[in-house]
C-alpha atoms as a PDB file:
ATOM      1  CA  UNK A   1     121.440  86.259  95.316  1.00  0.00           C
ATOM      2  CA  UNK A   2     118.039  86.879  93.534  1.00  0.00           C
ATOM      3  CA  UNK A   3     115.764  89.359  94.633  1.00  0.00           C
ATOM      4  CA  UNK A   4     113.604  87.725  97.173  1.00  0.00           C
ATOM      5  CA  UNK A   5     116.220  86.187  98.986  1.00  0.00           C
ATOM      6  CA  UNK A   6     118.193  89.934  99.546  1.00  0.00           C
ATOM      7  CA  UNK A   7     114.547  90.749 100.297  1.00  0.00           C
ATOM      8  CA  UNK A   8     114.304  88.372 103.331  1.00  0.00           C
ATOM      9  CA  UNK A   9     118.197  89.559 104.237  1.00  0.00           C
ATOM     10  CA  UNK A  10     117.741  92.702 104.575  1.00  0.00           C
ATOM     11  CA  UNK A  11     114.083  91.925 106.454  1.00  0.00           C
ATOM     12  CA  UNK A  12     115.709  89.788 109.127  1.00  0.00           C
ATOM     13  CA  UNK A  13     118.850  92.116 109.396  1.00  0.00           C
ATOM     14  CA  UNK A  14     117.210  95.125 110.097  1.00  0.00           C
ATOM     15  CA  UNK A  15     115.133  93.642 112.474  1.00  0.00           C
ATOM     16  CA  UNK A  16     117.613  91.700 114.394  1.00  0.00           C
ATOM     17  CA  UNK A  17     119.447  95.060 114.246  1.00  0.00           C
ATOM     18  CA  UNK A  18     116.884  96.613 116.642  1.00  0.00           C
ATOM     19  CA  UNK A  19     116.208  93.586 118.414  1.00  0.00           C
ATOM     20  CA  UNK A  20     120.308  93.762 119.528  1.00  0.00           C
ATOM     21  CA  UNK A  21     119.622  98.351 120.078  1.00  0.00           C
ATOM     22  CA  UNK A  22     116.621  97.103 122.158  1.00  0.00           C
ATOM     23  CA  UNK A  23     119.066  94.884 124.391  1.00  0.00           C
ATOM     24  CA  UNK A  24     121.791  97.528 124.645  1.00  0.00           C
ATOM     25  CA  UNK A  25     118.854 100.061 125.600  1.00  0.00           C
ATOM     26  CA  UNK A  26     116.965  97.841 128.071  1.00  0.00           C
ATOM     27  CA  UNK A  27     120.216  96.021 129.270  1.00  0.00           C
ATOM     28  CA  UNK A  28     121.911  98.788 132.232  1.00  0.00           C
ATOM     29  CA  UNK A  29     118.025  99.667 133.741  1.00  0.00           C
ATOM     30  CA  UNK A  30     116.493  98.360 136.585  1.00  0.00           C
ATOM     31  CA  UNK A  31     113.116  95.878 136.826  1.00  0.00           C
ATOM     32  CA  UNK A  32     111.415  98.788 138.184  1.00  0.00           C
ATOM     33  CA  UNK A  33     112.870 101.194 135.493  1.00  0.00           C
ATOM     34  CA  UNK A  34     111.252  98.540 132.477  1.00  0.00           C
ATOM     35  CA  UNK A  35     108.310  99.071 134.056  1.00  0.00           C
ATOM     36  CA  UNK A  36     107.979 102.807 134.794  1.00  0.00           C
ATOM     37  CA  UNK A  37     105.819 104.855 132.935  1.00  0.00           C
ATOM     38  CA  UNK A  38     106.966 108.341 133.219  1.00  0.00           C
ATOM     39  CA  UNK A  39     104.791 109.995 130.711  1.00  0.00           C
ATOM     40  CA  UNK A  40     101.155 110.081 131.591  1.00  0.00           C
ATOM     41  CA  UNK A  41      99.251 108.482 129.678  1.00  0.00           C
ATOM     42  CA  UNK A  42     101.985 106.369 128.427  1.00  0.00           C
ATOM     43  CA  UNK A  43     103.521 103.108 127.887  1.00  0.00           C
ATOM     44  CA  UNK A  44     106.314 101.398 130.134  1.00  0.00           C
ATOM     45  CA  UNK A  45     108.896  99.617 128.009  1.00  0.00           C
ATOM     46  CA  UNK A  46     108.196  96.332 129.489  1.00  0.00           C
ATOM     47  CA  UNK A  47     104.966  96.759 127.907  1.00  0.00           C
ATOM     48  CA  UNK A  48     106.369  98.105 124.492  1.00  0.00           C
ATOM     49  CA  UNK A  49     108.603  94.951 125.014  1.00  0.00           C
ATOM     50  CA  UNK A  50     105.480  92.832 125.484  1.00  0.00           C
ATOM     51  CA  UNK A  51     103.642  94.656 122.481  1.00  0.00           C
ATOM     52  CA  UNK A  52     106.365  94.280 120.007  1.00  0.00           C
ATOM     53  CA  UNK A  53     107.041  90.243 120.645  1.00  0.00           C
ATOM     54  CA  UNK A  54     102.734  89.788 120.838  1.00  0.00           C
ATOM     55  CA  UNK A  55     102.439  91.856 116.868  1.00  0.00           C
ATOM     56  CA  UNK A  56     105.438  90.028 115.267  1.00  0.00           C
ATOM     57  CA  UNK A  57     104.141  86.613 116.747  1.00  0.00           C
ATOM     58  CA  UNK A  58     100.723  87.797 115.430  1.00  0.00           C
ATOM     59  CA  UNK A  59     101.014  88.905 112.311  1.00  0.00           C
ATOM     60  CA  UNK A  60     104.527  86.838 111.622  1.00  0.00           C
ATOM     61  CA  UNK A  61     104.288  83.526 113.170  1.00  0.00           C
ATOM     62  CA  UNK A  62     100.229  82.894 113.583  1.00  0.00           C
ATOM     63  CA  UNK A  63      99.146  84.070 110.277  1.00  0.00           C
ATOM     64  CA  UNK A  64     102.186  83.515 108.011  1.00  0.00           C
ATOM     65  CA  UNK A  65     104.125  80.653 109.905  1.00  0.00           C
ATOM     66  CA  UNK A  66     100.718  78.688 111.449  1.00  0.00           C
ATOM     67  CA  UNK A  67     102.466  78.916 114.769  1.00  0.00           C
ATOM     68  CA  UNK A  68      98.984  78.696 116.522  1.00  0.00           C
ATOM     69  CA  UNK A  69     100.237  81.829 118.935  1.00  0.00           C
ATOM     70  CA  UNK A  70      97.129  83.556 120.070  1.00  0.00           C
ATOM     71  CA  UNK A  71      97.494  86.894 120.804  1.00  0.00           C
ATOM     72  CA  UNK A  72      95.928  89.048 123.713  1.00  0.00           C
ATOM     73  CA  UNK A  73      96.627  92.731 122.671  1.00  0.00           C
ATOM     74  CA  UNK A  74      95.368  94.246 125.613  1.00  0.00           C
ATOM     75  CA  UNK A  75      97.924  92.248 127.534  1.00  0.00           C
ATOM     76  CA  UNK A  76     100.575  93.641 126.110  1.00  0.00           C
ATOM     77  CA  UNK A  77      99.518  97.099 127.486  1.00  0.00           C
ATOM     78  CA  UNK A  78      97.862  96.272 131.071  1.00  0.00           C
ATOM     79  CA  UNK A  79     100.057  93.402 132.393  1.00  0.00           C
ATOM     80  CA  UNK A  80     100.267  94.345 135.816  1.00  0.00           C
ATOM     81  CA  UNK A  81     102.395  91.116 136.672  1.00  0.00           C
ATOM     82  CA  UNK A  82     105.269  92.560 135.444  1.00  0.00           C
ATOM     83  CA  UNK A  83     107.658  89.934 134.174  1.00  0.00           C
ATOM     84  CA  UNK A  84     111.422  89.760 134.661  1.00  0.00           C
ATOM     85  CA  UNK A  85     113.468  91.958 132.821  1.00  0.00           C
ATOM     86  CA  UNK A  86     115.190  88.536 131.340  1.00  0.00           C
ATOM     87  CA  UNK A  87     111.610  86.561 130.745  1.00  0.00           C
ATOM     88  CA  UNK A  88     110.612  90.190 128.929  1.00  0.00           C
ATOM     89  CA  UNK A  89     113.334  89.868 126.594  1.00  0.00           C
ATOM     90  CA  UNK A  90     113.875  86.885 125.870  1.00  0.00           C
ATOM     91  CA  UNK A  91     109.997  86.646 124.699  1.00  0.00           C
ATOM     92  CA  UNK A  92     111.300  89.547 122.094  1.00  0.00           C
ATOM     93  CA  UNK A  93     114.536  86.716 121.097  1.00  0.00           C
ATOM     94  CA  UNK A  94     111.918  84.097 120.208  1.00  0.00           C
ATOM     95  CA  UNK A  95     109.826  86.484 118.722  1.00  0.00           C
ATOM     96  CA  UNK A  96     112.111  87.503 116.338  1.00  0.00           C
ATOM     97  CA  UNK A  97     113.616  84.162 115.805  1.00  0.00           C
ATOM     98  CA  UNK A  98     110.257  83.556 114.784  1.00  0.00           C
ATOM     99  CA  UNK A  99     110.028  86.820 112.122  1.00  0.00           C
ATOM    100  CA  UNK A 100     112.743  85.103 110.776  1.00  0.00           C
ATOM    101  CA  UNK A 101     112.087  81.284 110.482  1.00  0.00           C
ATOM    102  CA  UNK A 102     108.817  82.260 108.866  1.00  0.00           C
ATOM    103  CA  UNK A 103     110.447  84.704 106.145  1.00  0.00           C
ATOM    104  CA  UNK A 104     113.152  82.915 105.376  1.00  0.00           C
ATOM    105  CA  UNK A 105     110.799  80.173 104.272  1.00  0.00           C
ATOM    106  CA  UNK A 106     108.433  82.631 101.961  1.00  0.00           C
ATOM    107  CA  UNK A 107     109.126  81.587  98.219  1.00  0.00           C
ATOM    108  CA  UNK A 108     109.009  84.421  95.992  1.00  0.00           C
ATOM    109  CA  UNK A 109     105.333  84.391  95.214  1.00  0.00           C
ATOM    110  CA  UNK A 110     104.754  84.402  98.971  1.00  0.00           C
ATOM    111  CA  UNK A 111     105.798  88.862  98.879  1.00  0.00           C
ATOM    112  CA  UNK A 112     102.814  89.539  96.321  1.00  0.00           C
ATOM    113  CA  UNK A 113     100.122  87.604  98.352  1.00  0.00           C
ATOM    114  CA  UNK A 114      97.746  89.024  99.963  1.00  0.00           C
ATOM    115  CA  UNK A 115      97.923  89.292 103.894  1.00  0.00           C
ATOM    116  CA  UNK A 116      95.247  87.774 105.920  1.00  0.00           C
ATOM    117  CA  UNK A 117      95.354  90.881 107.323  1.00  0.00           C
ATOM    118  CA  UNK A 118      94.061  92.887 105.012  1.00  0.00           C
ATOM    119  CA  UNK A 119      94.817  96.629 106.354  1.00  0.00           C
ATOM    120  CA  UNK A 120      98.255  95.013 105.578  1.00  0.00           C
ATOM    121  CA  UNK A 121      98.472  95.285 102.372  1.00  0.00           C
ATOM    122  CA  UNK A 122     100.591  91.860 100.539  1.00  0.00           C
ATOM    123  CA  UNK A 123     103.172  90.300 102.407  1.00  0.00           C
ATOM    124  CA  UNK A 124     106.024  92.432 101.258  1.00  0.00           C
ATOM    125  CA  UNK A 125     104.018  95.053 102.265  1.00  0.00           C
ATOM    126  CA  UNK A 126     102.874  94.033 105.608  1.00  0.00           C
ATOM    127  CA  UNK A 127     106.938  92.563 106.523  1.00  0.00           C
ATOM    128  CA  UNK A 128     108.148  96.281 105.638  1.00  0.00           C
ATOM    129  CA  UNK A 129     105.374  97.454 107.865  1.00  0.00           C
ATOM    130  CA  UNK A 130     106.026  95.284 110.784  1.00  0.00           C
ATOM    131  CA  UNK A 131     109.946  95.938 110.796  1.00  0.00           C
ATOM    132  CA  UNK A 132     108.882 100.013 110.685  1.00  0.00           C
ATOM    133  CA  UNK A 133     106.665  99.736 113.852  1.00  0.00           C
ATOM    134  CA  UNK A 134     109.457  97.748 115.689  1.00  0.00           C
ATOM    135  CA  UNK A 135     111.830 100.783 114.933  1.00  0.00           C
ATOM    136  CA  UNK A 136     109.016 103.319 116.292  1.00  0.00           C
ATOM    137  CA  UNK A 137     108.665 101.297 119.153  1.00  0.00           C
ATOM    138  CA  UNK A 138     112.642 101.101 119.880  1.00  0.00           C
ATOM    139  CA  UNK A 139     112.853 104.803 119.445  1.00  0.00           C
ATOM    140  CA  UNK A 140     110.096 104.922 122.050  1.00  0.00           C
ATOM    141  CA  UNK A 141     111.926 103.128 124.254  1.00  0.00           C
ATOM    142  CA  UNK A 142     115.024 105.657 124.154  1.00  0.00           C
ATOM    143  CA  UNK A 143     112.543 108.209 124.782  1.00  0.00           C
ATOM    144  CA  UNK A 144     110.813 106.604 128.123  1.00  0.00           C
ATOM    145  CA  UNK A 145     114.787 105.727 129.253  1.00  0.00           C
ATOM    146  CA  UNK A 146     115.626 108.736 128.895  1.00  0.00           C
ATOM    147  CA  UNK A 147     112.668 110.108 130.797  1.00  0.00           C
ATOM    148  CA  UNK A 148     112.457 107.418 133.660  1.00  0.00           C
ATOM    149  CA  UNK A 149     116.430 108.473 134.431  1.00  0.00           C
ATOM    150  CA  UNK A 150     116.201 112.811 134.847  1.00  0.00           C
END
């Protein structure tokens, strides 16, 4: 295996990794648990769940992969609809199916290119970033669980 391709392995791994914790976290609590927030102000994790699918089909799939997504970032932290628990997460699934479609198809040159987001950094740079803020977000999660249930 060369070094782009362990690269994109251990890109997709790690995030599929939290993707599965975020499951296991979000799996045993109720609709109106996903959408408590017990810290005020704060976040409910329907809405970190929402936040984390809208930046990786952002960043991932409209500006790397051309998906076309258009995202609506202020959504993803007033939705007052408040999806199912299911519809929630399996946005997240695609969302990450998505993270990895479009890496898996970078060629090596792809890593050292530029962004379009600049603040980014290259695309190396800007995947290690994205798969970081998922894993803040996750431990987040744990944190508002834990809070919404004493």
């Amino acid at each position: 295996m060369n070094l782009a391709n362990a690269i994109k392995s251990a890109l997709c791994n790690e995030l599929k990794v939290l993707c599965r914790e975020i499951h296991d976290l979000v799996s045993p609590i109720t609709e109106e648990q996903l959408w408590a927030k017990p810290i005020n102000p704060g976040n409910s994790v329907g809405h970190l769940l929402l936040h984390l699918a809208g930046n990786l089909n952002h960043f991932v799939g409209a500006h790397l992969g051309h998906t076309g997504y258009q995202r609506d970032r202020d959504r993803e932290f007033n939705e007052t609809g408040r999806p199912a628990k299911a519809e929630v997460l399996q946005s997240l699934d695609d969302s990450v199916a998505t993270f990895e479609r479009v890496v898996s198809a970078l060629d090596e040159d792809s890593f050292l290119q530029p962004h379009p987001e600049a603040r980014l950094g290259n695309v190396l740079e800007a995947l290690i970033h994205l798969v970081a803020h998922f894993a803040l977000h996750r431990g987040q999660m744990t944190y508002l669980i834990r809070a919404s249930q004493s």
